[in-house]
Protein backbone atom coordinates (compact mmCIF):
# COMPACT_ATOMS: atom_id res chain seq x y z
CA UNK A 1 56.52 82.81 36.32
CA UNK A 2 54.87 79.96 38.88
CA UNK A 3 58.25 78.88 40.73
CA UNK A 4 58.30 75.66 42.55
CA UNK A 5 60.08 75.14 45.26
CA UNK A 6 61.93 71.65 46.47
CA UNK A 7 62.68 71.81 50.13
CA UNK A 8 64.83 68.75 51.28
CA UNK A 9 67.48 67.39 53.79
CA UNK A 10 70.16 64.70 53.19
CA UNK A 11 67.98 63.04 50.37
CA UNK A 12 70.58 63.20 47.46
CA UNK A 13 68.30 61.26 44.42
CA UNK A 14 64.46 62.39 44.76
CA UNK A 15 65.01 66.55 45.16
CA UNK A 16 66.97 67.00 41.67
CA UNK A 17 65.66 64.37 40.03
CA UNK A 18 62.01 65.80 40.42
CA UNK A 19 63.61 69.05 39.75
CA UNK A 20 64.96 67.89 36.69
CA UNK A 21 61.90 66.27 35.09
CA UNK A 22 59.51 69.44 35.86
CA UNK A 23 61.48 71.61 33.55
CA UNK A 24 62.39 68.79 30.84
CA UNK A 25 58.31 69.15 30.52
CA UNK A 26 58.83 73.00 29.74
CA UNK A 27 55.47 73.58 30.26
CA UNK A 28 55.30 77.11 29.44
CA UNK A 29 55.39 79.73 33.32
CA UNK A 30 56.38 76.84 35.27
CA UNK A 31 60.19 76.33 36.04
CA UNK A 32 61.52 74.11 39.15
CA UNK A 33 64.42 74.57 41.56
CA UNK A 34 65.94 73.57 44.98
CA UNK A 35 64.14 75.75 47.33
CA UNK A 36 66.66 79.06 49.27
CA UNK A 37 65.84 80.52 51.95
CA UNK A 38 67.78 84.06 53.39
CA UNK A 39 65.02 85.30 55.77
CA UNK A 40 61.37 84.57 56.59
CA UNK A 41 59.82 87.80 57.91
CA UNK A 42 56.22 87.44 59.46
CA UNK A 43 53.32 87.87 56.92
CA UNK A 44 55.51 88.23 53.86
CA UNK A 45 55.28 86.04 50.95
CA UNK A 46 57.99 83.86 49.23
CA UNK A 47 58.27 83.23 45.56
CA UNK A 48 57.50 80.16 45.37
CA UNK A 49 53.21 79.16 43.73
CA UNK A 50 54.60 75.50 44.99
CA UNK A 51 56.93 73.99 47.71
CA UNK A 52 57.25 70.51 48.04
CA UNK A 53 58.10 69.65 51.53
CA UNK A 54 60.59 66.75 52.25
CA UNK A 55 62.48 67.60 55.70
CA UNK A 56 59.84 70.02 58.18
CA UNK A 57 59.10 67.12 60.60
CA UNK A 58 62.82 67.11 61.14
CA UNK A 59 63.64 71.20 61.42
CA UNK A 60 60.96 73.23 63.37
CA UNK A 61 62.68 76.43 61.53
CA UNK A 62 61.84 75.12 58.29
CA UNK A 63 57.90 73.65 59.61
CA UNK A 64 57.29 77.55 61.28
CA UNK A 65 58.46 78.95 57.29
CA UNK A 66 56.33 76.72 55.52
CA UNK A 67 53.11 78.09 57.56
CA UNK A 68 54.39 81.57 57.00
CA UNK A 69 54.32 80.65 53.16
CA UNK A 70 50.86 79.03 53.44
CA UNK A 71 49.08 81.69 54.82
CA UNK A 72 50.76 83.54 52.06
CA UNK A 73 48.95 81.56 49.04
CA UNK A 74 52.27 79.23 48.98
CA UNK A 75 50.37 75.84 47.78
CA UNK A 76 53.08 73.92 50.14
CA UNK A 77 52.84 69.98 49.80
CA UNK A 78 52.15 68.65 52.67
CA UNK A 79 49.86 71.07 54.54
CA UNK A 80 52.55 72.39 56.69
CA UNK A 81 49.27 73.22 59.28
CA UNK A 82 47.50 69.25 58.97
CA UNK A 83 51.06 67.42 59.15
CA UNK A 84 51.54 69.77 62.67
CA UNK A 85 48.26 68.12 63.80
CA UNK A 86 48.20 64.54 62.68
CA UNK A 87 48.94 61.26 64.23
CA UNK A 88 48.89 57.82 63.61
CA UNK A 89 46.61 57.18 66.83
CA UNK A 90 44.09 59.76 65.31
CA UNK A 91 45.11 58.08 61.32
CA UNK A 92 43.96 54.63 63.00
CA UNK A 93 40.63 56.32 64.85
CA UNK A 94 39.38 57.98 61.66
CA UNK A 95 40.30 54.71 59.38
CA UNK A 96 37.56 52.85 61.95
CA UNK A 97 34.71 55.95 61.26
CA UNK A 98 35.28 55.42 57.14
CA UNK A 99 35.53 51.56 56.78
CA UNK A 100 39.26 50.73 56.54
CA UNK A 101 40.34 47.48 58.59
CA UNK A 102 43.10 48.36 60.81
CA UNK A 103 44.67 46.22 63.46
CA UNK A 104 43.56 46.30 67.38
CA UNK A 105 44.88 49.38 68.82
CA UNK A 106 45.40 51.21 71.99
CA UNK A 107 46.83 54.40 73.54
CA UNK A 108 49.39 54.32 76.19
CA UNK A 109 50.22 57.06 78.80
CA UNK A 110 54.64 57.63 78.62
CA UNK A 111 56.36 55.44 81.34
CA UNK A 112 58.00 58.42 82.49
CA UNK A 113 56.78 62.05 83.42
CA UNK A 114 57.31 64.76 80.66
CA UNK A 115 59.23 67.70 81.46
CA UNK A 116 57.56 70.25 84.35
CA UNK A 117 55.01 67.56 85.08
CA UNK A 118 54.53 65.65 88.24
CA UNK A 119 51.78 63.16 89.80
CA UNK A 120 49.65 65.93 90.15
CA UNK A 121 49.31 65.92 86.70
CA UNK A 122 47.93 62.89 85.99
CA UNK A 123 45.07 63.01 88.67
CA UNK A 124 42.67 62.15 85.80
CA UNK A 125 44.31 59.05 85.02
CA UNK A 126 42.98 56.03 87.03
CA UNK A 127 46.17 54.10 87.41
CA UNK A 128 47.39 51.51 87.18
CA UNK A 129 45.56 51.28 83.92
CA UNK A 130 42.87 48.54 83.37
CA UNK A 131 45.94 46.32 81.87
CA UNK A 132 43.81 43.06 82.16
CA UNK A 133 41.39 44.13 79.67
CA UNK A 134 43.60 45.91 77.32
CA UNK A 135 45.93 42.81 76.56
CA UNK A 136 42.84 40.65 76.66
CA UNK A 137 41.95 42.93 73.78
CA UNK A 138 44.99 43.08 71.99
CA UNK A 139 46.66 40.07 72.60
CA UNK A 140 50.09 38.46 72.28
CA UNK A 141 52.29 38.46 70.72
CA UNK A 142 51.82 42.64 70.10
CA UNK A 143 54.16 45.83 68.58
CA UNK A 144 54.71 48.81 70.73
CA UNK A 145 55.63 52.41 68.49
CA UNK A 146 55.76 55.54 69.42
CA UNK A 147 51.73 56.75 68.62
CA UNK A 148 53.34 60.07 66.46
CA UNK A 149 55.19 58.06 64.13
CA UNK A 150 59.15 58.22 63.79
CA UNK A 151 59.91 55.42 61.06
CA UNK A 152 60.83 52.06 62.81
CA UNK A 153 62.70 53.31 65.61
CA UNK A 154 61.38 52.75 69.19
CA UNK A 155 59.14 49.47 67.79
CA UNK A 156 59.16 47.34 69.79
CA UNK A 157 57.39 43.55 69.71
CA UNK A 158 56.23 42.26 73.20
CA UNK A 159 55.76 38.36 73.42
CA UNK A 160 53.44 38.51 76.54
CA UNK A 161 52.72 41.00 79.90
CA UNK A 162 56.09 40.76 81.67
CA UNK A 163 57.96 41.51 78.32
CA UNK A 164 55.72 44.15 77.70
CA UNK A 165 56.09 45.55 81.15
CA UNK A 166 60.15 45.22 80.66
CA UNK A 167 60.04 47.06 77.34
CA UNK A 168 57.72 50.10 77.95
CA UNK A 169 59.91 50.77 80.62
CA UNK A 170 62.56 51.73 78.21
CA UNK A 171 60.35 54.21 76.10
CA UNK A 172 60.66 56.94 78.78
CA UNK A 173 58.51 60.18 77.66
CA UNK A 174 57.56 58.55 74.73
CA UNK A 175 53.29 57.93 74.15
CA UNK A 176 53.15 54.80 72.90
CA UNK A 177 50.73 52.91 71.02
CA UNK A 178 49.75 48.75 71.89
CA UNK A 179 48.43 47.04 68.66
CA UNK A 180 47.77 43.40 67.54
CA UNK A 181 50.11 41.56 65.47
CA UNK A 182 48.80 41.08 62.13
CA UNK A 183 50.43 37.73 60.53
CA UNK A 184 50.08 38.67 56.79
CA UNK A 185 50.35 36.82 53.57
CA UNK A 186 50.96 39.71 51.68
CA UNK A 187 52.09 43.03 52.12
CA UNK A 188 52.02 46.30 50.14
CA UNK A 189 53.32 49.97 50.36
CA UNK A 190 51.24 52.32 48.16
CA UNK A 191 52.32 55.62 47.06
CA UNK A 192 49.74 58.11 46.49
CA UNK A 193 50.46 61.42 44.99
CA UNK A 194 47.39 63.95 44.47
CA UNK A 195 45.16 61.78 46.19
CA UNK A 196 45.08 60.02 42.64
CA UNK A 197 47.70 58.95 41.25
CA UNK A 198 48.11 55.16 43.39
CA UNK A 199 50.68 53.02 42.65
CA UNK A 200 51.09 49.46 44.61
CA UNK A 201 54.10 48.42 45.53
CA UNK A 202 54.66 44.65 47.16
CA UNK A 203 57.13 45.13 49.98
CA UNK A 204 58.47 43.21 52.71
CA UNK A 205 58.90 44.74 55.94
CA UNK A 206 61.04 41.60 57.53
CA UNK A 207 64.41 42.16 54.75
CA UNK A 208 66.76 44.43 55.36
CA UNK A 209 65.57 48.04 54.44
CA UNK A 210 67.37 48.20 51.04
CA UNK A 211 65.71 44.49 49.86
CA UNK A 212 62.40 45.45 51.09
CA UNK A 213 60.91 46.12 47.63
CA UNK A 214 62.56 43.12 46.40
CA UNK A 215 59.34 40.47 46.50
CA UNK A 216 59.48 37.16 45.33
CA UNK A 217 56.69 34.52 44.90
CA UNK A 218 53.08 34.48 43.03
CA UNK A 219 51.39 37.76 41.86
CA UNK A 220 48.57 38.71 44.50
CA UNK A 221 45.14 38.28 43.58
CA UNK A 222 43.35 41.44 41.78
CA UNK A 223 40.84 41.67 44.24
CA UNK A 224 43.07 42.40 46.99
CA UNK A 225 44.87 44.91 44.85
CA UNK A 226 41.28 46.70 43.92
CA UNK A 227 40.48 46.93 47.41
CA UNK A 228 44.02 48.23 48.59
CA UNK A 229 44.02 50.89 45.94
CA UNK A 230 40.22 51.93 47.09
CA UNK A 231 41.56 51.93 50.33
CA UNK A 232 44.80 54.05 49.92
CA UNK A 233 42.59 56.84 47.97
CA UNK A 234 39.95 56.43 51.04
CA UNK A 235 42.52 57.56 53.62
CA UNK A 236 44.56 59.66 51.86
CA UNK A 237 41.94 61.70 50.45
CA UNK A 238 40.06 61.69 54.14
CA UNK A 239 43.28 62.72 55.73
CA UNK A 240 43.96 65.38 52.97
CA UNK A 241 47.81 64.40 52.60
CA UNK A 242 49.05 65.49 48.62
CA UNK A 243 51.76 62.87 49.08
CA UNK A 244 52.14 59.73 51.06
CA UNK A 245 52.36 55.82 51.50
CA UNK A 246 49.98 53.81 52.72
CA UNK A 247 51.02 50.35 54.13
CA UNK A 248 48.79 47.14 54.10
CA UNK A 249 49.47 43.54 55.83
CA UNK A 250 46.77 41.45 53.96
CA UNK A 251 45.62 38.94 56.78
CA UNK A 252 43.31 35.79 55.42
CA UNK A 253 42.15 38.43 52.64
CA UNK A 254 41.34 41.18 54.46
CA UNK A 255 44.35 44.39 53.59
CA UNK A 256 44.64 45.83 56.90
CA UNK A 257 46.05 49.28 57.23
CA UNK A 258 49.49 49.40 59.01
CA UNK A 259 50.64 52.83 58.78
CA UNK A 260 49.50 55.41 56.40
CA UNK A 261 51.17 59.12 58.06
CA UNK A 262 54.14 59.18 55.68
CA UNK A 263 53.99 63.08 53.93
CA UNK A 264 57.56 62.48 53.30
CA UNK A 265 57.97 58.76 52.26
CA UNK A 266 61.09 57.30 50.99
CA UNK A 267 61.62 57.83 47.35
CA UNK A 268 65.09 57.32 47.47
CA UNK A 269 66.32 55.53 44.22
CA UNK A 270 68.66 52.79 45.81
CA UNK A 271 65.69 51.49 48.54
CA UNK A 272 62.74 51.72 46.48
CA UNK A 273 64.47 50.92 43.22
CA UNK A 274 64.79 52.35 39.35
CA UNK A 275 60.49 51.49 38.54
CA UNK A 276 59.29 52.55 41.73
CA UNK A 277 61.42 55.65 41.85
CA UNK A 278 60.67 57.02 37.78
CA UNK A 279 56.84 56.37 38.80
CA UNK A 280 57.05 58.57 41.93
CA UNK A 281 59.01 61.11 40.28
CA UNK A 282 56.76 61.41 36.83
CA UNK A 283 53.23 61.84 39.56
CA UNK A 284 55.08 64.44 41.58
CA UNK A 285 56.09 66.44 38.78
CA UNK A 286 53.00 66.44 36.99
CA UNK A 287 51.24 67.11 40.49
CA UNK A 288 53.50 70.12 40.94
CA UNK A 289 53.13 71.27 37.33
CA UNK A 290 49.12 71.05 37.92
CA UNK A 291 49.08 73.02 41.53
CA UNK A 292 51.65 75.64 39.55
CA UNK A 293 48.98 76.30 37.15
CA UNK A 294 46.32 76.53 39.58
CA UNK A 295 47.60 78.28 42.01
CA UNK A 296 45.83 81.67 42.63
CA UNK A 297 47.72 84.69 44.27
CA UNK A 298 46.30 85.92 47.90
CA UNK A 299 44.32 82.59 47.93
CA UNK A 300 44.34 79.56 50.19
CA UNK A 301 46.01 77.07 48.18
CA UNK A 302 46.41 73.95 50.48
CA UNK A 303 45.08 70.73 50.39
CA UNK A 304 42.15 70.11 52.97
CA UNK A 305 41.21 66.54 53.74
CA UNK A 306 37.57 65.47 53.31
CA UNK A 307 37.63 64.69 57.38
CA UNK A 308 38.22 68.60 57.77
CA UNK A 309 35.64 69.94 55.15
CA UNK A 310 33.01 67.66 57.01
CA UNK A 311 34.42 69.24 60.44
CA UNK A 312 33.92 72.54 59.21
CA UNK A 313 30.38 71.67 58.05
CA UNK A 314 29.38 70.69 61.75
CA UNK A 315 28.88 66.85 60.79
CA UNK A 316 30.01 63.64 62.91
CA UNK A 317 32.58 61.39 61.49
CA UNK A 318 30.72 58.54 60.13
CA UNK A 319 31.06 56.11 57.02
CA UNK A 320 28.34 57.86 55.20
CA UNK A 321 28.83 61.29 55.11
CA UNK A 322 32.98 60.44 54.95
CA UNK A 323 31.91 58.47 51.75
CA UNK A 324 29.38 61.19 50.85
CA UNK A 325 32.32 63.53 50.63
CA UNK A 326 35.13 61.59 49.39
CA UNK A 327 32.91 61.34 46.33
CA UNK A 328 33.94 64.52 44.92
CA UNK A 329 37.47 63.66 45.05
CA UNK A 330 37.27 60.66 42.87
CA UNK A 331 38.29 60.93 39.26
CA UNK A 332 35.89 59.95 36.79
C-alpha cells in the first residue's frame, strides 16, 4: 500500500479536504491520511511513498523529520532540502538569468548586529553603504521585506531616504530587501501544482486579505495571461518547487514577478474561495496519486529544479541552457 501523508498546522479546510478527495478516487494501493508522527530515529524510514508538507517553515522538528524521510525514498512535497536553501533574493537573481521581468531589487545588510557578532564582523562591508546609488536605482516611492520571505509582515513602503532611514531602523536583525514599486493594472496569483498544472487567479493585494480574490472590472487580455502562465511554469519548474504561487503585478503590459517562494500557499477555502479552492484540491490529489504510483523504494524521490540539474552538470546560469533544460519539463 503507497500511504500518503498530509502534514499540517492550524489549516482546518485544505488537509482533510485533500485527504478526502484522494481516497474518493480509490485508485487501487493508494489511500490518504493526516500524517502521525511517535518518533523519528536517524536513518529509518516512515511509511509514508508521499508527504505533503504544509507547516515545516514554521516547526524546525517537523523540517529536520521531513529530511530524515527524504533521504529515506519519502517523495516529500516540497523538497524539505531546496525549501531549507531558498530565498526570495536568490528567487529574484535566478528570475533575471531565465528571462522573467522582476522589479528593481537590492540586498540590505540587518540594521542591527545578529547574535555573537560585533563590528569586527562586518570588516568586509564598506559602510555606510553606497546609499546614493542604490535609491538612484530603485527609486521612490519603494517596499522594504524581509529578503527570506515571511508573508506580509515586516513590509514596509518607504516614500523617500529619510523615511526609509526611519523604517529600517525598526527591522532590527532582519536582512532586508529594497525594491521598486511596481504600479500595476492588473494583478494575478497563480497556483502551480506539479510544475503543470497552472491555474490564474486575479487577485488584489490592496483589499483586505479575505476580499483579495474578489476582482471586479474587465477580463485581462489573453496575451498577458499566456505569458503569465509561461512564466509561472518557467520559475517554478527552474526553482523545482511541486507546489506554489507565483504572483504578478502587470505594469504597462509587462507581468512582473512579485513573489514566487510560496511551497505552502494559502488554500484555505474562506480566503481563496469555493472555485479556487476545488481546483487546488483536485491538482494536489491527482499530483499525490501520480508521485504514489511512482514512487520507488530506496530511491531518491524528490523534486529537483532545472537550476540544480544544470548546477550539477557544471553549467552557468544563463537563459539558454535554463531554457534548454526546462524543455524537458514541458508537457506536450
Amino acid at each position: 500500500m503507497k500511504k500518503i501523508g498530509i502534514l499540517f498546522g492550524q489549516e482546518n479546510s485544505f488537509p482533510p479536504a485533500v485527504v478526502e478527495r484522494i481516497n474518493s478516487k480509490n485508485v487501487s494501493g493508494v489511500i490518504a491520511e493526516a500524517l502521525m508522527v511517535d518518533k523519528v530515529v536517524q536513518g529509518e524510514a516512515m511509511d509514508y511513498a508521499v508527504i505533503v508538507d504544509r507547516i515545516s517553515h514554521d516547526v524546525p522538528f517537523y523540517r529536520g523529520m521531513l529530511k530524515n524521510a527524504a533521504i529515506c525514498g519519502t517523495a516529500v512535497l516540497n523538497n524539505p532540502f531546496w525549501n531549507s536553501a531558498d530565498e526570495k533574493f536568490f528567487n529574484n537573481c535566478l528570475a533575471t538569468k531565465i528571462g522573467v521581468p522582476v522589479p528593481k531589487t537590492v540586498l540590505l545588510p540587518s540594521n542591527v548586529h545578529p547574535p555573537d557578532t560585533n563590528a569586527n564582523s562586518f570588516r568586509n562591508l564598506k559602510m555606510p553603504l553606497d546609499w546614493e546609488s542604490i535609491f538612484r536605482y530603485i527609486g521612490f516611492p519603494a517596499y522594504m521585506k524581509p529578503f527570506a520571505g515571511g508573508g506580509w509582515k515586516n513590509v514596509y513602503k518607504c516614500t523617500d531616504p529619510a523615511d526609509f532611514y526611519t523604517k529600517h531602523q525598526e527591522t532590527g536583525q532582519l536582512v532586508m530587501l529594497l525594491q521598486e514599486e511596481i504600479v500595476f493594472e492588473n494583478y494575478f496569483r497563480c497556483y502551480c501544482i506539479g510544475g503543470k498544472r497552472i491555474k490564474i487567479m486575479r487577485y488584489e493585494p490592496r483589499n483586505p486579505h479575505h476580499l483579495r480574490y474578489v476582482v471586479e472590472g474587465p477580463q485581462p487580455d489573453q496575451r498577458i495571461l499566456n505569458i503569465v502562465e509561461e512564466y509561472t511554469f518557467k520559475l517554478c519548474n527552474a526553482l523545482g518547487y511541486d507546489i506554489n504561487t507565483v504572483e504578478f503585478a502587470v505594469r504597462d503590459g509587462i507581468p512582473y514577478a512579485i513573489d514566487f517562494c510560496n511551497p505552502a500557499p494559502d488554500a484555505d477555502r474562506n480566503s481563496v474561495g469555493e472555485e479556487n479552492f476545488n481546483w487546488v484540491i483536485e491538482a494536489v490529489a491527482d499530483m499525490c496519486i501520480e508521485r504514489a504510483l511512482a514512487h520507488q523504494p530506496g530511491k531518491d524521490n524528490l523534486t529537483w529544479g532545472a537550476y540544480i540539474k544544470q548546477a550539477a552538470q557544471g553549467n552557468i546560469v544563463s537563459k539558454s541552457n535554463m531554457d534548454s533544460m526546462l524543455e524537458t519539463y514541458m508537457v506536450k
